[in-house]
C-alpha atoms as a PDB file:
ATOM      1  CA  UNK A   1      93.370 167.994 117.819  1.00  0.00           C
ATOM      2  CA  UNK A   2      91.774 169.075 114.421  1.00  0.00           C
ATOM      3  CA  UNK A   3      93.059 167.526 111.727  1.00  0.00           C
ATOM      4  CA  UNK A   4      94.318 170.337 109.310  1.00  0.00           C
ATOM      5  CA  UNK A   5      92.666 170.670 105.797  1.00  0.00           C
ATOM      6  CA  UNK A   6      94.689 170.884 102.480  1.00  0.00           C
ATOM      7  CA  UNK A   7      94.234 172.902  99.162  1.00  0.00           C
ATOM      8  CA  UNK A   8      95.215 170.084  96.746  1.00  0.00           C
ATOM      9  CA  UNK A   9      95.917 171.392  92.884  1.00  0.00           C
ATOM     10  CA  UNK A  10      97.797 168.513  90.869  1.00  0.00           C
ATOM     11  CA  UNK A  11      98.927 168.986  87.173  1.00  0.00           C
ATOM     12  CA  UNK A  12      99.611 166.197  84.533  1.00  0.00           C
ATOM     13  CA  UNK A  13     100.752 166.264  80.678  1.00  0.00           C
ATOM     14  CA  UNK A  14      99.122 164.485  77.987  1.00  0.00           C
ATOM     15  CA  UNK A  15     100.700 164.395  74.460  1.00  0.00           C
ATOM     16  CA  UNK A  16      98.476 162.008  71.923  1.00  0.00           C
ATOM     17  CA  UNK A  17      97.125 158.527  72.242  1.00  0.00           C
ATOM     18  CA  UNK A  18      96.575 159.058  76.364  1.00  0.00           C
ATOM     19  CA  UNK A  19      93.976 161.789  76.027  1.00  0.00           C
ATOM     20  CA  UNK A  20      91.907 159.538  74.848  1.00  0.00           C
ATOM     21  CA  UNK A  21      92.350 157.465  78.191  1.00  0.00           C
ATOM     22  CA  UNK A  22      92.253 160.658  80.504  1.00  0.00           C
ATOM     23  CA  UNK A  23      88.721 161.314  78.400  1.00  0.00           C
ATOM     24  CA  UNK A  24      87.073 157.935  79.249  1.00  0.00           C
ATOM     25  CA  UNK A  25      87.956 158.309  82.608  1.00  0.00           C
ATOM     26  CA  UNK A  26      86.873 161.998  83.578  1.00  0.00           C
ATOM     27  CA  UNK A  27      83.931 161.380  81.586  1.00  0.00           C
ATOM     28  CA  UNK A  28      82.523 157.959  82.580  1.00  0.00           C
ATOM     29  CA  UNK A  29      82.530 156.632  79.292  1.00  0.00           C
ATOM     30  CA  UNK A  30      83.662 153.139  80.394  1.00  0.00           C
ATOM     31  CA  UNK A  31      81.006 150.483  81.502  1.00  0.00           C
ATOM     32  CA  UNK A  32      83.438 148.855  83.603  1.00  0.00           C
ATOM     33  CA  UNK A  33      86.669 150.419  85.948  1.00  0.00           C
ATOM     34  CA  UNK A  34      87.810 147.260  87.294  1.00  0.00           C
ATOM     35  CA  UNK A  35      91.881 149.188  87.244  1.00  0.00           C
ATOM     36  CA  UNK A  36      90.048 151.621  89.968  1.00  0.00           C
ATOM     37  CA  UNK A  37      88.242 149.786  92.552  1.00  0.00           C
ATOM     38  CA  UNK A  38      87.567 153.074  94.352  1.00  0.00           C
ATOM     39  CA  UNK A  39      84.364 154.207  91.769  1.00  0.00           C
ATOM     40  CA  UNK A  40      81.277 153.849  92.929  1.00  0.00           C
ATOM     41  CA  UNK A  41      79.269 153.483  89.407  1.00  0.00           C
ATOM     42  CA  UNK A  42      75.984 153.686  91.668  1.00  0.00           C
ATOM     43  CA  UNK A  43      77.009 157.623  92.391  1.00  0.00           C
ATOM     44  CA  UNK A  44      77.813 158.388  89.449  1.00  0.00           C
ATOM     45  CA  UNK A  45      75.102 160.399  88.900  1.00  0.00           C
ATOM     46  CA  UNK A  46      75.850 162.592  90.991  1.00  0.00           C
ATOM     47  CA  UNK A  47      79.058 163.946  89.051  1.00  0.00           C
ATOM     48  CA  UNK A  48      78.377 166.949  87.475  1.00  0.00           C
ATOM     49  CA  UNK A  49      79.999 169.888  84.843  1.00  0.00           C
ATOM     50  CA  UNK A  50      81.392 172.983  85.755  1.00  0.00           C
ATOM     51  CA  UNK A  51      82.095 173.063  81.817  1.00  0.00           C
ATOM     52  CA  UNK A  52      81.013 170.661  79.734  1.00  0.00           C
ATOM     53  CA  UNK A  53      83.141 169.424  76.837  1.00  0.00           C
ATOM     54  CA  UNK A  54      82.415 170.710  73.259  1.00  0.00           C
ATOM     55  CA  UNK A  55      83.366 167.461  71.428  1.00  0.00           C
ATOM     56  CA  UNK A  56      86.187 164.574  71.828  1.00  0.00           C
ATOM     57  CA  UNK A  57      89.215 165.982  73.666  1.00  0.00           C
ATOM     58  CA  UNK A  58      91.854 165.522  71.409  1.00  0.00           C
ATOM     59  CA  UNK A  59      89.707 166.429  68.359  1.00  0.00           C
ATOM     60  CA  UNK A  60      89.085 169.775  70.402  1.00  0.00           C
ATOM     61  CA  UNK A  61      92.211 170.332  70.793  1.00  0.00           C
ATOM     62  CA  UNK A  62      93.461 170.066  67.553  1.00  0.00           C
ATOM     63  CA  UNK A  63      91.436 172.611  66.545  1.00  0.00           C
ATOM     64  CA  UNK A  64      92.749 174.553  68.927  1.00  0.00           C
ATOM     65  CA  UNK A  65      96.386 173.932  68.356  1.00  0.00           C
ATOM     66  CA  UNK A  66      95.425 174.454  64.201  1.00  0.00           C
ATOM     67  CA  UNK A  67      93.373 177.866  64.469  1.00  0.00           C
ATOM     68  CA  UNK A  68      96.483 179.538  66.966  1.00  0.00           C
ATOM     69  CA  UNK A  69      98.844 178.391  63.534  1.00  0.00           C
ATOM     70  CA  UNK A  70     100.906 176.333  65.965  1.00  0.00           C
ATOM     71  CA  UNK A  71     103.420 173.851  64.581  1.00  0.00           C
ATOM     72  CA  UNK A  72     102.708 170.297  66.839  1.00  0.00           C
ATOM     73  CA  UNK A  73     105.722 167.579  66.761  1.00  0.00           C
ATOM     74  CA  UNK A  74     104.975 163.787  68.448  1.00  0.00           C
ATOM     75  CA  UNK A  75     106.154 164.965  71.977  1.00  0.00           C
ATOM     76  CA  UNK A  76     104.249 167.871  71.666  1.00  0.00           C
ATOM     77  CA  UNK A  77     101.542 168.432  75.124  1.00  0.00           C
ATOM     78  CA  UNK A  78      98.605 169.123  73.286  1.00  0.00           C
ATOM     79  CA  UNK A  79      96.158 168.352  76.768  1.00  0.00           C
ATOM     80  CA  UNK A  80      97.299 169.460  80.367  1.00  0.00           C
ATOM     81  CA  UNK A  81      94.936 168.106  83.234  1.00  0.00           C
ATOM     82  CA  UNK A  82      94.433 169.877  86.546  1.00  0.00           C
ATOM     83  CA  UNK A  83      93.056 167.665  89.265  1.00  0.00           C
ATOM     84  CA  UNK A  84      91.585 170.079  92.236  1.00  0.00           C
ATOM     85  CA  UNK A  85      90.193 168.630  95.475  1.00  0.00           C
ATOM     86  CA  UNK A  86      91.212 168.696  99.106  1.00  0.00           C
ATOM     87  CA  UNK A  87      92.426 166.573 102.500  1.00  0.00           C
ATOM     88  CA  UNK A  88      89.102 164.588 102.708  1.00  0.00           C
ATOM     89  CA  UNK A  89      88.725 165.958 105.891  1.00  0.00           C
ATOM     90  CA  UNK A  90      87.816 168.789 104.268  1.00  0.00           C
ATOM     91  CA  UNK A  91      84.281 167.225 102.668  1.00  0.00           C
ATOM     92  CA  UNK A  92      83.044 166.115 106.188  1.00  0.00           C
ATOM     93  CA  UNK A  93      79.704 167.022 106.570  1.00  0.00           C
ATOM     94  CA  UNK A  94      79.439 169.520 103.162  1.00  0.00           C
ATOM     95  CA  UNK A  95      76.182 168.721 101.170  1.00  0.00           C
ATOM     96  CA  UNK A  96      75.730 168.712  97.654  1.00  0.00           C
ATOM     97  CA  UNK A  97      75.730 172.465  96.907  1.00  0.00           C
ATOM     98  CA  UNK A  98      78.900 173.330  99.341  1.00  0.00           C
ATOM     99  CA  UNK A  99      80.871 171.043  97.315  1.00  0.00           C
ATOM    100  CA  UNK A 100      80.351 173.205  94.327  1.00  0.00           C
ATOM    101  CA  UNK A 101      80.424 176.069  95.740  1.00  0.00           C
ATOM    102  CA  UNK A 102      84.424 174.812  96.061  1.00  0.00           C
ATOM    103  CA  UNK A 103      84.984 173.881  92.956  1.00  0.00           C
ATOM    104  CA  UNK A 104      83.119 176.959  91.296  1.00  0.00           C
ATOM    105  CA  UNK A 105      85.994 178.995  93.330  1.00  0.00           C
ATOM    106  CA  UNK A 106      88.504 176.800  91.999  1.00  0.00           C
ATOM    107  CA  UNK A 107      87.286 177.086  88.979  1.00  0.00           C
ATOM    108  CA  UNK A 108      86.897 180.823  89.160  1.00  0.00           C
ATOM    109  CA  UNK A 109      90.502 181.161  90.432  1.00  0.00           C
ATOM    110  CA  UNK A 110      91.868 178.660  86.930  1.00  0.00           C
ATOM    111  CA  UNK A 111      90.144 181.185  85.058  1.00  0.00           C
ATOM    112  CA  UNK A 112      92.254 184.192  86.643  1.00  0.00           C
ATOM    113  CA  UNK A 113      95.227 182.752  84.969  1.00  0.00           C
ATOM    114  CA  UNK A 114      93.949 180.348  82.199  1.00  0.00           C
ATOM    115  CA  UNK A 115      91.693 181.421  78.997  1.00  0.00           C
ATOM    116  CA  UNK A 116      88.253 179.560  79.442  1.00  0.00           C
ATOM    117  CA  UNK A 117      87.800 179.154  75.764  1.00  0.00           C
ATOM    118  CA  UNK A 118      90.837 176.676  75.901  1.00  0.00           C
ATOM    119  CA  UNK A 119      89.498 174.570  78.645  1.00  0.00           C
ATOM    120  CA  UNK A 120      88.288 171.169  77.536  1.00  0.00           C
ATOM    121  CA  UNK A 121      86.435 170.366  80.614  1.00  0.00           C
ATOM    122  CA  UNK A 122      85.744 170.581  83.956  1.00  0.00           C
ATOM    123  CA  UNK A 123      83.914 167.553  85.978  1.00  0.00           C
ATOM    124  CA  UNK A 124      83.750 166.753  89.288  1.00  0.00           C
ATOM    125  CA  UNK A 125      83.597 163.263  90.432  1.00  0.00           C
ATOM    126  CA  UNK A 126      81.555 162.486  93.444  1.00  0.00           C
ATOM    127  CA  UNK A 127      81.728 158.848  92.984  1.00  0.00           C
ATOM    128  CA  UNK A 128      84.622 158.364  93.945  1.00  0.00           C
ATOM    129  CA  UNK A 129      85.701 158.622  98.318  1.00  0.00           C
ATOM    130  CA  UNK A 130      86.959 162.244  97.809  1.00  0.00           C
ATOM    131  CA  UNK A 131      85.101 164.649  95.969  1.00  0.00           C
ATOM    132  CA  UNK A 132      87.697 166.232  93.227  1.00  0.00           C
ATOM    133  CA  UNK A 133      87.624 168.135  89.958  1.00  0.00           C
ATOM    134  CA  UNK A 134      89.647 167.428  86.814  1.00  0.00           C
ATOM    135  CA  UNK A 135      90.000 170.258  84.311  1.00  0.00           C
ATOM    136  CA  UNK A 136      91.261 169.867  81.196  1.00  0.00           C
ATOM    137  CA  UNK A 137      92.696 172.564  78.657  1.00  0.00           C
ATOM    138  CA  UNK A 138      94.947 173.738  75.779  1.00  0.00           C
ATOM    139  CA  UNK A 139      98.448 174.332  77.263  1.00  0.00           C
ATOM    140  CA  UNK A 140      98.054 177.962  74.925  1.00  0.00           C
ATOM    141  CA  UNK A 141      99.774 181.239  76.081  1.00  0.00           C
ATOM    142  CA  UNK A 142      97.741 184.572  75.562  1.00  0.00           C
ATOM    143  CA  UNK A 143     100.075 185.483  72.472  1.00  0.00           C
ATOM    144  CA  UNK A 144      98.669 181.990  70.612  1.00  0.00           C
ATOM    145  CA  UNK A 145     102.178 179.638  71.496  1.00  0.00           C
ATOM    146  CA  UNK A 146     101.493 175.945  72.417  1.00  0.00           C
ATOM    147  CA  UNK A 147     103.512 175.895  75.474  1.00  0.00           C
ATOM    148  CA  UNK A 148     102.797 173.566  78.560  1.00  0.00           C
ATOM    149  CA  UNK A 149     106.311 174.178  79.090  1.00  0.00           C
ATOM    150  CA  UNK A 150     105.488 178.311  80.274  1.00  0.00           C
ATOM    151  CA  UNK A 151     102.277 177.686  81.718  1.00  0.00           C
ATOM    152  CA  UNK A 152     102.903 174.709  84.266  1.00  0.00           C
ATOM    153  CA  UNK A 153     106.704 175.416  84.268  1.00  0.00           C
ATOM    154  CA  UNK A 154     109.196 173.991  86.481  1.00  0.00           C
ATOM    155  CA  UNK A 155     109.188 173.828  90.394  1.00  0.00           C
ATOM    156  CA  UNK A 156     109.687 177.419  90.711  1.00  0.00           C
ATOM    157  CA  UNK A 157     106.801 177.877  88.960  1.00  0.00           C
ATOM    158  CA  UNK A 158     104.366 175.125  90.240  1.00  0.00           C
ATOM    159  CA  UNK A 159     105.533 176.671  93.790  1.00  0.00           C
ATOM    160  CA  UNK A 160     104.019 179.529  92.662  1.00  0.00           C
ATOM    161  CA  UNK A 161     100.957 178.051  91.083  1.00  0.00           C
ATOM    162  CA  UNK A 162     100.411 176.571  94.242  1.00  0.00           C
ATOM    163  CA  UNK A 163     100.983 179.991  96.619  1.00  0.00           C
ATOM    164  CA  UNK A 164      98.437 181.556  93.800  1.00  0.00           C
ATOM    165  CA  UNK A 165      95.788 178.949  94.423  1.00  0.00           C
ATOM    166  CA  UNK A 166      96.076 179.064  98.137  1.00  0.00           C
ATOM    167  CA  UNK A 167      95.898 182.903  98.261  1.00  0.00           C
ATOM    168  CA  UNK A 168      93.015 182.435  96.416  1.00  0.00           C
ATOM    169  CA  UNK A 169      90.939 179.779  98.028  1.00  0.00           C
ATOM    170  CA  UNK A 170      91.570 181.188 101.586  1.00  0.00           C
ATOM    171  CA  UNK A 171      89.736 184.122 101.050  1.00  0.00           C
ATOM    172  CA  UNK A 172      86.789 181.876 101.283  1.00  0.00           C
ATOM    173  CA  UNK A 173      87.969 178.821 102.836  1.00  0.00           C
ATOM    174  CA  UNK A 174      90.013 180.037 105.967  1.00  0.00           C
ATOM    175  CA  UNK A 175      90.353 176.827 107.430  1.00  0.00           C
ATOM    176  CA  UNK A 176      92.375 176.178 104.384  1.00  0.00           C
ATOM    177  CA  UNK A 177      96.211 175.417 104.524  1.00  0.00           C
ATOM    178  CA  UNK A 178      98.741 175.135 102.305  1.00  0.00           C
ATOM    179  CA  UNK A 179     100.792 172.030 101.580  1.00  0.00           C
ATOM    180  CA  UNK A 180     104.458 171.793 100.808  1.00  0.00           C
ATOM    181  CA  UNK A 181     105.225 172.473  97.261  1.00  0.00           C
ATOM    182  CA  UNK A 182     107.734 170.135  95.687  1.00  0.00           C
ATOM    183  CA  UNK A 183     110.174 173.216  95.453  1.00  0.00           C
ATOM    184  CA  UNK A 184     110.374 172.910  99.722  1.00  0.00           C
ATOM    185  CA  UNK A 185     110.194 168.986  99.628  1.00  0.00           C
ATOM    186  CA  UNK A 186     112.210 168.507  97.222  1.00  0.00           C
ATOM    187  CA  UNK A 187     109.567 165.586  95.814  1.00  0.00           C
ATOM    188  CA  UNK A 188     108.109 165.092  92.275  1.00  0.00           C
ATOM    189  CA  UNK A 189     104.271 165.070  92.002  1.00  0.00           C
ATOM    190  CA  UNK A 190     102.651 161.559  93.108  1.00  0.00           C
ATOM    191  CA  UNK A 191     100.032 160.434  90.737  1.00  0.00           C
ATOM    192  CA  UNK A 192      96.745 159.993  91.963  1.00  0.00           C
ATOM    193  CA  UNK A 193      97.843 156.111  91.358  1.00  0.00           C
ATOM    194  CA  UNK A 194      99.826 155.674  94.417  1.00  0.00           C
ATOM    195  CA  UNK A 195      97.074 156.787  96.647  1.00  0.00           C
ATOM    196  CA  UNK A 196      94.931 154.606  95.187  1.00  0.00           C
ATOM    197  CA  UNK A 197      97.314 151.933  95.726  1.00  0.00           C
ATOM    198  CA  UNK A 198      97.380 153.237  99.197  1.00  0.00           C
ATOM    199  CA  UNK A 199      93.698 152.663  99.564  1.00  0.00           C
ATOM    200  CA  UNK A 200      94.041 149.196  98.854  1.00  0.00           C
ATOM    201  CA  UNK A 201      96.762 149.029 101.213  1.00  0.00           C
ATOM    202  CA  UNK A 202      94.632 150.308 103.848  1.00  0.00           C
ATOM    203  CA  UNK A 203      92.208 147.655 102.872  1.00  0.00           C
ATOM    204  CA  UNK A 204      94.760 144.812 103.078  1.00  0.00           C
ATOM    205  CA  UNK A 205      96.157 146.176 106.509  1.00  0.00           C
ATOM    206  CA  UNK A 206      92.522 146.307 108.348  1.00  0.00           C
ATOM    207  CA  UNK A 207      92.255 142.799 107.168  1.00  0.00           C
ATOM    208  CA  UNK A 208      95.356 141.794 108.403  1.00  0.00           C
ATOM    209  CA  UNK A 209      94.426 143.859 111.869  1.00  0.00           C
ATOM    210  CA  UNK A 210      90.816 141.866 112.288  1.00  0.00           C
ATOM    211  CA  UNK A 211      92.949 138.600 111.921  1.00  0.00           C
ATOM    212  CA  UNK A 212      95.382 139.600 114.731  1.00  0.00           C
ATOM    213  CA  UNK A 213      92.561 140.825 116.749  1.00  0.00           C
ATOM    214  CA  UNK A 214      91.075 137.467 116.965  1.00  0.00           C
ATOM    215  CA  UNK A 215      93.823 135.484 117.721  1.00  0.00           C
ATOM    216  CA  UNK A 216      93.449 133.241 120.390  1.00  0.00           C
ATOM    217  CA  UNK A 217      94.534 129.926 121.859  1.00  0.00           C
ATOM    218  CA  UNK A 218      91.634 127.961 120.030  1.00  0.00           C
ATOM    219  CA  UNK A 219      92.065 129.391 116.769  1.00  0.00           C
ATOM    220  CA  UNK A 220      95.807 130.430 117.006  1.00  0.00           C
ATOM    221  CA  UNK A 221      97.005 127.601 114.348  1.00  0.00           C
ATOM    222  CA  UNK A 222      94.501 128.277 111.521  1.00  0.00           C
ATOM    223  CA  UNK A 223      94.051 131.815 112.357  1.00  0.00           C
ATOM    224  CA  UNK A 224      98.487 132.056 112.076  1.00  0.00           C
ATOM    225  CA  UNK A 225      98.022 130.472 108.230  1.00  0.00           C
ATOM    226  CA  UNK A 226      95.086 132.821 107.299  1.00  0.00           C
ATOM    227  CA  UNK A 227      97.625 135.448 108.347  1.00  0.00           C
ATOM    228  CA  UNK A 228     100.749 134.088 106.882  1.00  0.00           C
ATOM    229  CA  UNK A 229      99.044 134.102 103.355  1.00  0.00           C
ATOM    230  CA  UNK A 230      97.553 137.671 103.632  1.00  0.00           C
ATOM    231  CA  UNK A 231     101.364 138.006 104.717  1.00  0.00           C
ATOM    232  CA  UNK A 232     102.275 137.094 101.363  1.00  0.00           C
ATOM    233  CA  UNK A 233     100.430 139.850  99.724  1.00  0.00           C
ATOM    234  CA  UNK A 234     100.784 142.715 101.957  1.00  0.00           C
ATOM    235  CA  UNK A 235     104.542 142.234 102.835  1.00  0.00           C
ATOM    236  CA  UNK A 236     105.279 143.194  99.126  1.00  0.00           C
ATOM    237  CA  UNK A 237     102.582 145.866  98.844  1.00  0.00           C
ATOM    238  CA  UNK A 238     104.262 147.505 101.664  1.00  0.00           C
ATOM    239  CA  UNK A 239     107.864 147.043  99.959  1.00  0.00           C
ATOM    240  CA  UNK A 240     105.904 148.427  96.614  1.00  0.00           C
ATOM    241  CA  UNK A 241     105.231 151.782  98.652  1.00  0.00           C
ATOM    242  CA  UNK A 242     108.385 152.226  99.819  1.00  0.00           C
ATOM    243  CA  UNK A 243     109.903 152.009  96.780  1.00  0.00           C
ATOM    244  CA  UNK A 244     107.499 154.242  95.100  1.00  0.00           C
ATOM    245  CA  UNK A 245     107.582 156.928  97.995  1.00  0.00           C
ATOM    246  CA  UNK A 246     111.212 156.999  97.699  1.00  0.00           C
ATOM    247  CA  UNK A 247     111.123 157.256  93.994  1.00  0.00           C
ATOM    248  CA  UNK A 248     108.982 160.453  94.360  1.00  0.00           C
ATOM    249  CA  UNK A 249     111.699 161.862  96.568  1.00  0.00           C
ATOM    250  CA  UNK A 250     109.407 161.791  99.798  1.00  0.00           C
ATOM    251  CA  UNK A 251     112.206 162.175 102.773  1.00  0.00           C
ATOM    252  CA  UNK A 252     113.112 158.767 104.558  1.00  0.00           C
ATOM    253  CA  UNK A 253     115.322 158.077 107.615  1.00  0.00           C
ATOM    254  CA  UNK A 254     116.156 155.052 109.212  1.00  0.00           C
ATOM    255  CA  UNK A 255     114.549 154.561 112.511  1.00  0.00           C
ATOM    256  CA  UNK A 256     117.040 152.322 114.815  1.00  0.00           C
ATOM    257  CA  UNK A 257     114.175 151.494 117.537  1.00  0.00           C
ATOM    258  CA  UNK A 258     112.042 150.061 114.724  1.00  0.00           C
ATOM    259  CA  UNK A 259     115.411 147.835 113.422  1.00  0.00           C
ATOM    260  CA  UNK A 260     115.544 146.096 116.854  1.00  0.00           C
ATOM    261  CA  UNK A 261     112.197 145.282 117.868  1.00  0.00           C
ATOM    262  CA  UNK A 262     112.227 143.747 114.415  1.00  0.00           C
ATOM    263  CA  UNK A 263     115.163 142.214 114.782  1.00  0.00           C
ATOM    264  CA  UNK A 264     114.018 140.359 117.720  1.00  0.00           C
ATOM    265  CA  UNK A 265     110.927 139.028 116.429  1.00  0.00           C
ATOM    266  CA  UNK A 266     112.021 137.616 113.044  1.00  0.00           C
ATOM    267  CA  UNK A 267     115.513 136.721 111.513  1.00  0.00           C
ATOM    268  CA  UNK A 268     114.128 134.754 108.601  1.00  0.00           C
ATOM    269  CA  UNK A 269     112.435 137.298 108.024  1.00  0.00           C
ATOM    270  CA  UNK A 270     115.494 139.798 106.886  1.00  0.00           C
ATOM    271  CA  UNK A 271     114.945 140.500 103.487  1.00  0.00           C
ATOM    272  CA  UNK A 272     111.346 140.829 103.345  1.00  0.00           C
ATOM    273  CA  UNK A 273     110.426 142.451 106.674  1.00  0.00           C
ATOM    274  CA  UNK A 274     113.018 144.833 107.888  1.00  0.00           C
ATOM    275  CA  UNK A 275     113.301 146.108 103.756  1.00  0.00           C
ATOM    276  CA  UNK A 276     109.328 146.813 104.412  1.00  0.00           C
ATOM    277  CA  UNK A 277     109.593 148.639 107.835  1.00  0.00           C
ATOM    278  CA  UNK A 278     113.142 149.677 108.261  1.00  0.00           C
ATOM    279  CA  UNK A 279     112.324 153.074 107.428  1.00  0.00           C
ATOM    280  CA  UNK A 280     109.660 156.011 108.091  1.00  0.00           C
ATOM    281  CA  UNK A 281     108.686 159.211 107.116  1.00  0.00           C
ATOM    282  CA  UNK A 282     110.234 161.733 108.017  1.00  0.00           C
ATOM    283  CA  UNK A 283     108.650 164.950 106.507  1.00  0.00           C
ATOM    284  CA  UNK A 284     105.058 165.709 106.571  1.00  0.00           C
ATOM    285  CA  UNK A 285     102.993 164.933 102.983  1.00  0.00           C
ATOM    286  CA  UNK A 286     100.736 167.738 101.949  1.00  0.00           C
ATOM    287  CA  UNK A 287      98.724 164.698 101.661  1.00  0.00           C
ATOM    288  CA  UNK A 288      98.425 163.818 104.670  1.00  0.00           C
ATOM    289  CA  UNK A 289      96.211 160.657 104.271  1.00  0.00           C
ATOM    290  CA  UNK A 290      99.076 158.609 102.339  1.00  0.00           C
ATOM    291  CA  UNK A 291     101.739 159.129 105.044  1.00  0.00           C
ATOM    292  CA  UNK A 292      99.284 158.397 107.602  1.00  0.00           C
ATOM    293  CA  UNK A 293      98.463 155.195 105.690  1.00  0.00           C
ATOM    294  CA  UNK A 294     102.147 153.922 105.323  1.00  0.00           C
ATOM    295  CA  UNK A 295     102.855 154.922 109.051  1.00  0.00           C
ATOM    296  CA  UNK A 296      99.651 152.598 110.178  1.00  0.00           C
ATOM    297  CA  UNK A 297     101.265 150.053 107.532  1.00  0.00           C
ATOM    298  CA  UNK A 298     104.359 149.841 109.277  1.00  0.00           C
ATOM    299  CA  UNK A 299     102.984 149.712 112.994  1.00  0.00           C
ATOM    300  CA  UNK A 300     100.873 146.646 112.173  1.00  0.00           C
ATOM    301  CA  UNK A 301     103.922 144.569 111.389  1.00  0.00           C
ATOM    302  CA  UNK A 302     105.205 145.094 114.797  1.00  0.00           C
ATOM    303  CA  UNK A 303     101.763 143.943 116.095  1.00  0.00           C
ATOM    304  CA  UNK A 304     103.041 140.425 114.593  1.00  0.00           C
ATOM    305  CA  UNK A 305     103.320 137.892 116.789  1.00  0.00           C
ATOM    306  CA  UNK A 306     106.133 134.947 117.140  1.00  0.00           C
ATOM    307  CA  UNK A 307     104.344 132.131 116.322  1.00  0.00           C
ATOM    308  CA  UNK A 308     102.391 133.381 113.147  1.00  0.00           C
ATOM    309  CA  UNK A 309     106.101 134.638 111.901  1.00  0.00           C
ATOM    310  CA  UNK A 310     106.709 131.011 112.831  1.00  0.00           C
ATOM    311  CA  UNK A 311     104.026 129.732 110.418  1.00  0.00           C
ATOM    312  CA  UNK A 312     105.189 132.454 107.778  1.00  0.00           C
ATOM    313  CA  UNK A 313     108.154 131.080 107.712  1.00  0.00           C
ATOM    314  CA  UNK A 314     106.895 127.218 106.246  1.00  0.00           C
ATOM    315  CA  UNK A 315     107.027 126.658 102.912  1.00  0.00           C
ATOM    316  CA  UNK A 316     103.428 127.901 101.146  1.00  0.00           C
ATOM    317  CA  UNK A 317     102.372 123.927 100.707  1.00  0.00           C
ATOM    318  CA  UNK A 318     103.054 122.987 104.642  1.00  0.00           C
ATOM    319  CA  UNK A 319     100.535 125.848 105.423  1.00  0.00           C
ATOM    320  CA  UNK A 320      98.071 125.373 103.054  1.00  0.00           C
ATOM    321  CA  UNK A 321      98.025 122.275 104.777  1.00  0.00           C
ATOM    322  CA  UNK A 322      97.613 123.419 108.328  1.00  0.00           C
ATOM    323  CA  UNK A 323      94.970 125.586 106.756  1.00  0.00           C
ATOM    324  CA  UNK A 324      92.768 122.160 106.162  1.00  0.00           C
ATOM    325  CA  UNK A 325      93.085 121.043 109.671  1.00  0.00           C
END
């Protein structure tokens, strides 16, 4: 079965200090990124400008803000950032120009409902594993109000944002769906963070699932401690995700099946464990990748087996130890 492909448009608000940050970022300005793992510096040349920026963002901006005659307090959102892309799915097998030919139509479709003269910038990252676009602009109305507020609005609106966008990419992308808007879901937006995180979650788990490949009578004791301390890290960075997913009102239920075959396997385990894979998701992400992720997260701790939940359960010095033998 085809895996279906997502229109992704995220917003976030910037009011002072942090548009500096967002500025380094989109525009490579850092030598080093070692807070996202996931850029490649050697593509970076292959980023590119849909609209390049006239000057520093905030400086821009200000003069934005100043020639409308808006009044500014220290809360104010003086920089809203758009991050386009898709379900990487989506990419498969597009070359340079197809990508941006998409992001000239997203583009094309921001400029429907936003004035291009207050847009900061618009790059598109290619060094990074999913191609994406983040757009930056002047939360200004047409009248000349500062108002991120009645531009991005609240769910109603952002559900509507999101209907716009679809209608609008579909034309041209038919194979295009559209996600659930936080308005059905009832979710906040997740940050591009916490599928980052998720990335290195995915890292940690095919790790984990090499090491219980390649268990075997021979190698069963030193192979169990190699797992037990990769135990130590993941256990928590699948706890981390749960919270985090439930904090951004993604839909949980408990799952009694899971609770027993857990339950048989590990009592010591309680707290840690069953807290990490007690629970599932329920409704489908528009992003499909990070509930995949945490699904293939959870299934890999059943794969555990008794005697390396055995060694888990020693004190951190005892198997250091047996990892020395």
């Amino acid at each position: 079965m085809t895996q279906p492909h997502y229109a992704i448009m995220r917003f976030a608000k910037y009011k002072g200090p942090e548009i500096t940050n967002i500025e380094a970022h989109n525009e490579r300005r850092k030598e080093k990124y070692a807070s996202n793992p996931d850029i490649d510096q050697s593509r970076s040349e292959y980023n590119f400008h849909l609209i390049k920026p006239s000057g520093k963002y905030r400086t821009e901006a200000e003069r934005q803000i100043s020639a409308a005659g808006c009044r500014t307090r220290k809360d104010s959102i003086r920089v809203v950032e758009v991050l386009f892309t898709a379900t990487p799915e989506f990419f498969k097998g597009k070359n340079h120009a197809e990508v941006k030919a998409f992001f000239t139509e997203t583009l094309r479709f921001f400029e429907k409902q936003q004035a291009k003269e207050t847009i900061l910038s618009a790059v598109v990252h290619m060094d990074e594993k999913t191609p994406h676009m983040h757009l930056s602009f002047v939360p200004l109305t047409p009248d000349g109000r500062l108002s991120a507020k009645e531009i991005v609005g609240n769910k109603k609106k952002l559900t509507w944002w999101q209907d716009q966008f679809w209608e609008h990419m579909v034309q041209k992308y038919p194979d295009l769906e559209r996600g659930e808007s936080a308005n059905q879901t009832g979710r906040d937006h997740i940050p591009s963070r916490i599928f980052k995180e998720m990335t290195r979650l995915n890292k940690q788990r095919q790790r984990l699932d090499d090491l219980l490949s390649g268990v075997n009578p021979l190698n069963g004791k030193k192979r169990a401690a190699e797992i037990s301390k990769l135990l130590d890290g993941y256990i928590p960075a699948v706890e981390k995700m749960h919270t985090q997913l439930k904090k951004y009102n993604v839909a949980f239920t408990e799952t009694v099946t899971e609770n027993k075959r857990l339950k048989k396997k590990t009592t010591e385990l309680k707290q840690s464990l069953e807290t990490a894979t007690k629970t599932s998701v329920l409704k489908e992400l528009r992003d499909v990748q990070l509930r995949r992720g945490y699904e293939d997260a959870m299934a890999l701790l059943e794969r555990i087996p008794p005697e390396v939940l055995d060694e888990f359960r020693k004190p951190k010095a005892a198997r250091r130890e047996a990892g020395r033998d």
